[in-house]
Protein backbone atom coordinates (compact mmCIF):
# COMPACT_ATOMS: atom_id res chain seq x y z
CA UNK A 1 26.41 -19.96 -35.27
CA UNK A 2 27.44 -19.99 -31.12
CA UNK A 3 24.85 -20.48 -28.94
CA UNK A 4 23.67 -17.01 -27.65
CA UNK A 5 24.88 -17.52 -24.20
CA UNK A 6 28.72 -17.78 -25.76
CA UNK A 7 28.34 -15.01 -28.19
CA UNK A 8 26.99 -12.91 -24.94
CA UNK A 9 29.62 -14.12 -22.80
CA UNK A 10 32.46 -13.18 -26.30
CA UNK A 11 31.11 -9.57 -25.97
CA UNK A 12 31.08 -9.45 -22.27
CA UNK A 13 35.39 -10.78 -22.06
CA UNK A 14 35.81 -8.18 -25.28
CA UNK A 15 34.50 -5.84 -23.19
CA UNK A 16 36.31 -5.90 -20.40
CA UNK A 17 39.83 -6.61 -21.99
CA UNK A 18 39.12 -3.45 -24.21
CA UNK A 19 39.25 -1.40 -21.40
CA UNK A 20 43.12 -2.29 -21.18
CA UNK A 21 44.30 -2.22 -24.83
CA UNK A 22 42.30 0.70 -26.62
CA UNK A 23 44.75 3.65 -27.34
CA UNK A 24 42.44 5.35 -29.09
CA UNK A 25 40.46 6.77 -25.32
CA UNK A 26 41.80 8.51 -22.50
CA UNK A 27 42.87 6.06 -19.92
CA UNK A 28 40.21 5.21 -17.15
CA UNK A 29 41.64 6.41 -13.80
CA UNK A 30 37.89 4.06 -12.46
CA UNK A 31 38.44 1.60 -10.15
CA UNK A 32 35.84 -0.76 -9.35
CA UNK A 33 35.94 -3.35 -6.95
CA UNK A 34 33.08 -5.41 -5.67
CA UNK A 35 32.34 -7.65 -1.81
CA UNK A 36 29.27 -9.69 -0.53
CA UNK A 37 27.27 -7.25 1.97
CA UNK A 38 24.45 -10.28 1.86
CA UNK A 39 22.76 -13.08 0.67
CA UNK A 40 22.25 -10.82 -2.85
CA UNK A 41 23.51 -8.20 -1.73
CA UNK A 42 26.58 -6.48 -3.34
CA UNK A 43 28.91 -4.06 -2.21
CA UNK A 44 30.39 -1.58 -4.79
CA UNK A 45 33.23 0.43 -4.54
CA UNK A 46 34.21 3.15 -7.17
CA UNK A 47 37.73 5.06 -7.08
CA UNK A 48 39.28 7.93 -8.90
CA UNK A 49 42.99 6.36 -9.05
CA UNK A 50 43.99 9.27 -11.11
CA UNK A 51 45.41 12.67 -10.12
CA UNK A 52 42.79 14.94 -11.11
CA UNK A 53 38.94 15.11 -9.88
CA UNK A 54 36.17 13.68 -12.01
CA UNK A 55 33.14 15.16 -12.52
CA UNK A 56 30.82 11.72 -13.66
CA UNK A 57 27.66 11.17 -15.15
CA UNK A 58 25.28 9.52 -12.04
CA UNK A 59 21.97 9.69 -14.14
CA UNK A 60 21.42 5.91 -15.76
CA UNK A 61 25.00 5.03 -14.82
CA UNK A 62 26.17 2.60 -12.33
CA UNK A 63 26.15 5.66 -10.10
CA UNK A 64 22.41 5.97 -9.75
CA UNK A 65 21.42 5.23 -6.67
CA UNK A 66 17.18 5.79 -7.95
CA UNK A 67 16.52 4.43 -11.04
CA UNK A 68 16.57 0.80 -11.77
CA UNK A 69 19.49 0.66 -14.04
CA UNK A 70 21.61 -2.06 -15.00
CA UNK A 71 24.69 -1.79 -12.41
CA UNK A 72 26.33 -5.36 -12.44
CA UNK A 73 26.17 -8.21 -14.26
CA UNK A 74 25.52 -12.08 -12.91
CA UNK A 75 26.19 -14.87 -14.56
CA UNK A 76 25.62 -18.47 -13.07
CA UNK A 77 26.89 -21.44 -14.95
CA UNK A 78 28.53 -19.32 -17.41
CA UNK A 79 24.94 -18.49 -19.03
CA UNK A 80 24.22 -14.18 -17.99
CA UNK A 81 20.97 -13.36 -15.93
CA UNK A 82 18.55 -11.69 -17.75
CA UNK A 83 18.51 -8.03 -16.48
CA UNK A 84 14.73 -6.95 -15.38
CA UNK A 85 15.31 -3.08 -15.10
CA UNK A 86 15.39 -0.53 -17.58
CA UNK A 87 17.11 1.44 -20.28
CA UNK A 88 16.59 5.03 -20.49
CA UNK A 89 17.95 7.91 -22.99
CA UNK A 90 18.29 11.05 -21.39
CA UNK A 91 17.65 14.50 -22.75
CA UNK A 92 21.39 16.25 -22.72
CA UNK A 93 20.90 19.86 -23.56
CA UNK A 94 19.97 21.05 -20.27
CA UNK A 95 21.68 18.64 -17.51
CA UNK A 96 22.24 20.10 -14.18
CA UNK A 97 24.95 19.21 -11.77
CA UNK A 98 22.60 17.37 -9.42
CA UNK A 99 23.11 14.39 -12.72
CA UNK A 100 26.39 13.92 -11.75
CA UNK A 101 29.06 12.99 -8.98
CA UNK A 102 32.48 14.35 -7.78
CA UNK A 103 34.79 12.13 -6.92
CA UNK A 104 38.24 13.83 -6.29
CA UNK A 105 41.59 12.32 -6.46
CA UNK A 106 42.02 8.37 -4.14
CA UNK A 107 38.18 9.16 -3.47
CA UNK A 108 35.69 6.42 -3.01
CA UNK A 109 32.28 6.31 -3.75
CA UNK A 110 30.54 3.19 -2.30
CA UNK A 111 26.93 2.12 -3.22
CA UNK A 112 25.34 -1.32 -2.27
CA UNK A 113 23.03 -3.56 -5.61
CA UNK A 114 20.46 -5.83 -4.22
CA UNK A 115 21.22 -7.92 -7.45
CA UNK A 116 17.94 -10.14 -6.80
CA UNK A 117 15.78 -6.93 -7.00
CA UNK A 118 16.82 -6.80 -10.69
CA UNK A 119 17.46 -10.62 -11.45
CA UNK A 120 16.03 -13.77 -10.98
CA UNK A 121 17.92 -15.61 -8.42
CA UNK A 122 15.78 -18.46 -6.63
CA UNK A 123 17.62 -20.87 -7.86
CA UNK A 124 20.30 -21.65 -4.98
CA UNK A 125 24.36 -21.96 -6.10
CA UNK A 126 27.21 -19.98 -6.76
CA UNK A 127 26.64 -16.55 -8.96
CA UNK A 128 29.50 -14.53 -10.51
CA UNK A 129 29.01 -10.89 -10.29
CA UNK A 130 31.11 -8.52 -12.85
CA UNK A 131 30.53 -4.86 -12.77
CA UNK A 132 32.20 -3.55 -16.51
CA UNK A 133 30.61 -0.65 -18.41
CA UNK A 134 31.11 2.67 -18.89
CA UNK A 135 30.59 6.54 -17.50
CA UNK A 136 30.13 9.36 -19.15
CA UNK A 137 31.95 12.77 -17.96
CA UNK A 138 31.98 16.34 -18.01
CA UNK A 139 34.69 18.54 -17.09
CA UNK A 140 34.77 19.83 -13.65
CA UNK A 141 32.29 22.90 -13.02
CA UNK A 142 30.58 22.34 -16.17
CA UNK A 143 27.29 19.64 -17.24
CA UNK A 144 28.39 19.31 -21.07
CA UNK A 145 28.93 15.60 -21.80
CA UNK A 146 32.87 15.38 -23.23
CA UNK A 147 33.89 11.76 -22.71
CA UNK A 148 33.67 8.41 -21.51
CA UNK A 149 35.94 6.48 -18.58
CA UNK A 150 35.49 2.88 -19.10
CA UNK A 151 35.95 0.70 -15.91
CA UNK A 152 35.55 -3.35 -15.06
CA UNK A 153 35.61 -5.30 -11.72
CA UNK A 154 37.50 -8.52 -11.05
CA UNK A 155 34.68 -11.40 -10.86
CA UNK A 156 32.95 -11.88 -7.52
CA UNK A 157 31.95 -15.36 -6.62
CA UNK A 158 28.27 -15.12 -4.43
CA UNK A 159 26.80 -18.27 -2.67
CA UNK A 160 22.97 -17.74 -3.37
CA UNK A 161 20.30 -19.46 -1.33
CA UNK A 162 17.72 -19.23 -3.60
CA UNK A 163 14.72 -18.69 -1.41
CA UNK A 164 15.93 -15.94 0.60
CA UNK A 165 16.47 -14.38 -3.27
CA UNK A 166 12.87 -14.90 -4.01
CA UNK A 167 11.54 -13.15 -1.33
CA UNK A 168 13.43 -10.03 -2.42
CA UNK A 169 11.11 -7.33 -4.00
CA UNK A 170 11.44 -6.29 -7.23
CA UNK A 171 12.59 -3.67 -8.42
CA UNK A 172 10.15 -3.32 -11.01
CA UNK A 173 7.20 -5.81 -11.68
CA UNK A 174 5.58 -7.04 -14.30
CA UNK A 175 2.16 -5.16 -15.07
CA UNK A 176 -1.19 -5.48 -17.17
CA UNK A 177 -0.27 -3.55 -20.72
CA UNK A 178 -1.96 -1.14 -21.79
CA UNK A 179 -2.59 -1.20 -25.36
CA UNK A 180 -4.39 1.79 -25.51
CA UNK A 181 -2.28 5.19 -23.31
CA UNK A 182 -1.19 6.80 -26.62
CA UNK A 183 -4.00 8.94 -27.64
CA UNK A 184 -4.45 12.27 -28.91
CA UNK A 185 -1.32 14.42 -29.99
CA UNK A 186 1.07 11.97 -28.64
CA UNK A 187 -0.26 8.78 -30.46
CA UNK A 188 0.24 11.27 -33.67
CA UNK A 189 3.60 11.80 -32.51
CA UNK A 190 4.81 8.30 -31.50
CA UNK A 191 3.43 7.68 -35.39
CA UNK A 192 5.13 9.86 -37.23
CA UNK A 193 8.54 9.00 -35.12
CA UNK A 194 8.12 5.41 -35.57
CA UNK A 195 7.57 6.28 -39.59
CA UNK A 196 10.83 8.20 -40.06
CA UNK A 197 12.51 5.90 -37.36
CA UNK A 198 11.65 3.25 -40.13
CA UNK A 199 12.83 4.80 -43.05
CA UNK A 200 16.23 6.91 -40.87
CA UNK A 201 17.16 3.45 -40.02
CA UNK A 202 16.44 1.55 -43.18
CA UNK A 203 18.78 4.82 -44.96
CA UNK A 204 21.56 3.80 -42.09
CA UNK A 205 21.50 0.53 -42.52
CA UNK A 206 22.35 0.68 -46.42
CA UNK A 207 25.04 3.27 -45.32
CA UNK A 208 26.76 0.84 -42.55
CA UNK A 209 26.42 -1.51 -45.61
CA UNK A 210 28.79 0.36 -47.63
CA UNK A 211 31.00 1.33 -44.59
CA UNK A 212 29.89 5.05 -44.89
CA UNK A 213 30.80 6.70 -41.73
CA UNK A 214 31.28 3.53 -40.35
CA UNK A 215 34.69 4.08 -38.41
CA UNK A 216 33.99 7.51 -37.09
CA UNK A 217 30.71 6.08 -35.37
CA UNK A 218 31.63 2.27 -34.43
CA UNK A 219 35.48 2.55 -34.92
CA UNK A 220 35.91 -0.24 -36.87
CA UNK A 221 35.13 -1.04 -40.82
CA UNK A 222 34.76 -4.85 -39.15
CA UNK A 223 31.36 -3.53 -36.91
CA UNK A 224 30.06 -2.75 -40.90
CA UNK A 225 27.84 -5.91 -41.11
CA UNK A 226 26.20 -5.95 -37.30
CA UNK A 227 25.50 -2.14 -37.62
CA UNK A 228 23.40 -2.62 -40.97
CA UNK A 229 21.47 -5.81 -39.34
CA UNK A 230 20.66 -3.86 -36.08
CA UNK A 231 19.61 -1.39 -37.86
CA UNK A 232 17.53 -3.33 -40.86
CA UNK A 233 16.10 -5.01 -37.53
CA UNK A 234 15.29 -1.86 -36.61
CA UNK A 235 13.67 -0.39 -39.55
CA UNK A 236 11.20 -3.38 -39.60
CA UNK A 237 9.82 -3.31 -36.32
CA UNK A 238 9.60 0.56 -36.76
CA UNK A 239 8.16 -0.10 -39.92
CA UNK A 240 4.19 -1.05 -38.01
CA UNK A 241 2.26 0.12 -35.28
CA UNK A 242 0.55 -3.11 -34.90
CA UNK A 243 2.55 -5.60 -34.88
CA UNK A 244 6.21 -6.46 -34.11
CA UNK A 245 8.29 -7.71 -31.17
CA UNK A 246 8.29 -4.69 -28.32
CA UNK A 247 4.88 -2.51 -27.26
CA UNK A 248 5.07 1.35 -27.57
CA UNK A 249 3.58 2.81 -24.67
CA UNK A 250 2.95 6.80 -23.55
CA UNK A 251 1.82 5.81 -19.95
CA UNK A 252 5.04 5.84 -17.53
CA UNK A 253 3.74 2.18 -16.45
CA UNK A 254 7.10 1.33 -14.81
CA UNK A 255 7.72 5.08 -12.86
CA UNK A 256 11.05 5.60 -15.23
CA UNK A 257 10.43 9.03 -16.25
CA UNK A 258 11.99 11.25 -14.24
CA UNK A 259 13.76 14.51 -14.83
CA UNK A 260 15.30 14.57 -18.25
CA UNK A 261 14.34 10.91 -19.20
CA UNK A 262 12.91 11.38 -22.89
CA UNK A 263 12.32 7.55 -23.20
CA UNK A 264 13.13 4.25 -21.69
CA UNK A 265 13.22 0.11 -22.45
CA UNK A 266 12.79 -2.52 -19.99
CA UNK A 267 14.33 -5.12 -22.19
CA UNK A 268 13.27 -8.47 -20.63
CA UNK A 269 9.68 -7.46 -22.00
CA UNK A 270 10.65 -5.19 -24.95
CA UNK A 271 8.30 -2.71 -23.56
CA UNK A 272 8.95 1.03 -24.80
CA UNK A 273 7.76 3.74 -22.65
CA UNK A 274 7.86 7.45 -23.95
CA UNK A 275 8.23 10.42 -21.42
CA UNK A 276 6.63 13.88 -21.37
CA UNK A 277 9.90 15.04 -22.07
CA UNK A 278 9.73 13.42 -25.52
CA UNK A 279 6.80 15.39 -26.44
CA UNK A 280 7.44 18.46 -25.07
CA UNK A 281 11.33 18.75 -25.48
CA UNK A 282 12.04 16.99 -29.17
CA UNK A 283 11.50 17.72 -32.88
CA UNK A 284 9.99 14.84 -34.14
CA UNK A 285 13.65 15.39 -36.58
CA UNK A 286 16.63 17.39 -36.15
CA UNK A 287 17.62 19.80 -38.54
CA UNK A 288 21.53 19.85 -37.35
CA UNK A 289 24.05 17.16 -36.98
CA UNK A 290 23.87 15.31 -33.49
CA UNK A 291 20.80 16.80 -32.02
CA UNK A 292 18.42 14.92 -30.39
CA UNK A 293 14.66 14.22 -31.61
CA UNK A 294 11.90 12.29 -31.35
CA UNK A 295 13.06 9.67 -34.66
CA UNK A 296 16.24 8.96 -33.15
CA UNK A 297 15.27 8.55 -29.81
CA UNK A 298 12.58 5.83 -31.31
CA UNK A 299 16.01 4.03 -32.91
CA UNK A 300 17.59 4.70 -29.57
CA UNK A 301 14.99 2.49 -27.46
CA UNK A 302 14.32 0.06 -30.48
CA UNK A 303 18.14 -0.73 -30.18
CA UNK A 304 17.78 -1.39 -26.74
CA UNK A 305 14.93 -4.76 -27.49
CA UNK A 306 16.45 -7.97 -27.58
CA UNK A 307 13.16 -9.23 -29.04
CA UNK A 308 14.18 -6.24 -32.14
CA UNK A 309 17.98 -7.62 -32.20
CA UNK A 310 20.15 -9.61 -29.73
CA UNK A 311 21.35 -8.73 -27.85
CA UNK A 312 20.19 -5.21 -27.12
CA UNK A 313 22.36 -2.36 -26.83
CA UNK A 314 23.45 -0.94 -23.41
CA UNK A 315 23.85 3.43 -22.27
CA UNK A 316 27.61 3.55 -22.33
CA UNK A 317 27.51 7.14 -23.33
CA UNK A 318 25.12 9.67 -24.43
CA UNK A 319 25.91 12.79 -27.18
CA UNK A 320 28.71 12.27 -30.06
CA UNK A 321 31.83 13.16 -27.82
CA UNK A 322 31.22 10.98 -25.35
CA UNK A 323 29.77 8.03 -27.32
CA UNK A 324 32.94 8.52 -30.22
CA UNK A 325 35.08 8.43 -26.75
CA UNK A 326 33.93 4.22 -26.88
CA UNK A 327 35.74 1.67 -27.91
CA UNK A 328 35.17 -0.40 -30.80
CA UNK A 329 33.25 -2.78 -29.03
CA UNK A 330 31.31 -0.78 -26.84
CA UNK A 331 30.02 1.35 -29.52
CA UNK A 332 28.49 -1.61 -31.21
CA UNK A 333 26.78 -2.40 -28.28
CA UNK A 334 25.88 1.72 -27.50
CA UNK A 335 22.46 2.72 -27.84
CA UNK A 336 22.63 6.50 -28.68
CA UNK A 337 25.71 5.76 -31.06
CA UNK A 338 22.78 4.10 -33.53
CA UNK A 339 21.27 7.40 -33.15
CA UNK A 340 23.72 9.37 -33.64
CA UNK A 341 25.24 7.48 -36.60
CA UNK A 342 21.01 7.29 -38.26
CA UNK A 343 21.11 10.77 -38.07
CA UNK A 344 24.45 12.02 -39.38
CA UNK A 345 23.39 9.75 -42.78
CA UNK A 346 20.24 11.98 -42.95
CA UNK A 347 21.76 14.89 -42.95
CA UNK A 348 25.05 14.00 -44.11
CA UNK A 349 27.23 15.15 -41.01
């Protein structure tokens, strides 16, 4: 087996080239190009090279300018940075337009990533900084998720001195756990989801086994094998509330719950947080094909833990159009399309 630096590097190259050569999506009219504005600091610049506007997905994207989301990646020595923000899955029945961004035709949208505040960095040398991912869309006037435009930067070469880096705050930072914040009605909850999480998953897992469903999900009868592991890896660590390789948590310890977050991961720790949103918004199962609910969402975030299975899943799209918009090999690596694909084998969408 490669070394997990290669195989992360593999995905990362797939990714990118895949943005060229898949026929099977819309072609991206993103451009993203990326300069030095500092020490750490990076300079991103988004354009709609296409000759209609976009109306784009800025919640958990590499648009959002608030949450601590994963906008670029850094490599040094050809071995990735671990990313120190989070993950989140967003409720997507009732998104307003303030969740997204208009960006009409030859417009640019410029933002500027303090890559330290999200990566370790105190080491001084040469970085390379890639921004490749993807953004989920709606149509222009409306907030219903219909697509995804993939886009991916040339590399950008950063000379790092390593203790200016170190002095940069953090984005988020590390805090006491607390074992105890799900009580009451919500510890009930989180139980019951992580139960049916355990047995949705295990159900998927022997269906991505026999390649049921498996190209309308992942696109490819090839992603059979990964899918059933993730998801076996899954069902285990949903299978106790004691034990296992992330912490469940009800407390918003690291301030990611914001409007229509049901649930996010900060992956470096495999630490789980569930929102208010999750409780108050979800069935803890859906009784019709591609809903969301609590289960899922518990797959969702699971998927997301390297500690569960490496390496974790990213949020290239959210909802069935957009996320069976993905490419072959961003939809093995897509968060909601494990949930989406656990819970069209439960109730055989």
């Amino acid at each position: 087996m490669r070394p997990l630096t290669q195989l992360l590097l593999a995905i990362f190259v797939t990714l990118v080239g895949s943005t060229a050569i898949d026929t099977n999506k819309r072609a991206s009219p993103l451009a993203v190009s990326l300069t030095t504005s500092g020490n750490t600091e990076v300079k991103v610049a988004i354009t709609n090279k296409g000759a209609t506007a976009l109306n784009l997905l800025s919640k958990g994207t590499i648009l959002d300018e608030s949450a601590p989301v994963e906008k670029v990646q850094i490599f040094s020595a050809n071995t990735q940075i671990a990313f120190e923000g989070i993950r989140m899955r967003l409720l997507t029945s009732n998104l307003t337009q303030e969740f997204f961004t208009a960006l009409a035709p030859g417009e640019t949208k410029e933002l500027t990533v303090e890559t330290a505040s999200l990566h370790t960095m105190d080491k001084s040398g040469v970085f390379d900084v890639f921004a490749s991912g993807a953004i989920p869309y709606a149509e222009v006037g409306s907030t219903e998720l219909i697509g995804t435009l993939s886009y991916a930067s040339e590399k950008l070469s950063i000379n790092v001195d390593g203790a200016l880096a170190s002095k940069v705050s953090k984005a988020i930072s590390k805090r006491t756990i607390l074992s105890s914040d799900c009580t009451g009605t919500k510890r009930t909850a989180v139980l019951n989801a992580l139960s049916d999480c355990s047995s949705l998953a295990k159900a998927a897992a022997s269906a991505a086994k026999a390649g049921t469903k498996i190209t309308t999900y992942f696109k490819s009868s090839s992603a059979a094998s990964t899918v059933a592991a993730r998801l076996n890896a899954v069902a285990a660590e949903c299978s106790s509330s004691s034990s296992g390789a992330t912490t469940t948590h009800c407390a918003d310890t690291y301030n990611g719950c914001s409007s229509n977050v049901l649930a996010y991961t900060v992956p470096s720790q495999n630490f789980i947080v569930y929102c208010d949103v999750y409780f108050s918004a979800l069935p803890l199962l859906a009784s019709s094909c591609h809903a969301q609910d609590q289960a899922t969402t518990t797959i969702h975030e699971n998927t997301h833990a390297p500690g569960v299975y490496s390496p974790g899943t990213q949020d290239y799209a959210y909802g069935f159009s957009s996320s069976t918009s993905l490419s072959a090999s961003q939809a093995l690596l897509n968060a909601d399309t494990y949930a989406l694909y656990a819970n069209a084998i439960h109730l055989n969408c």
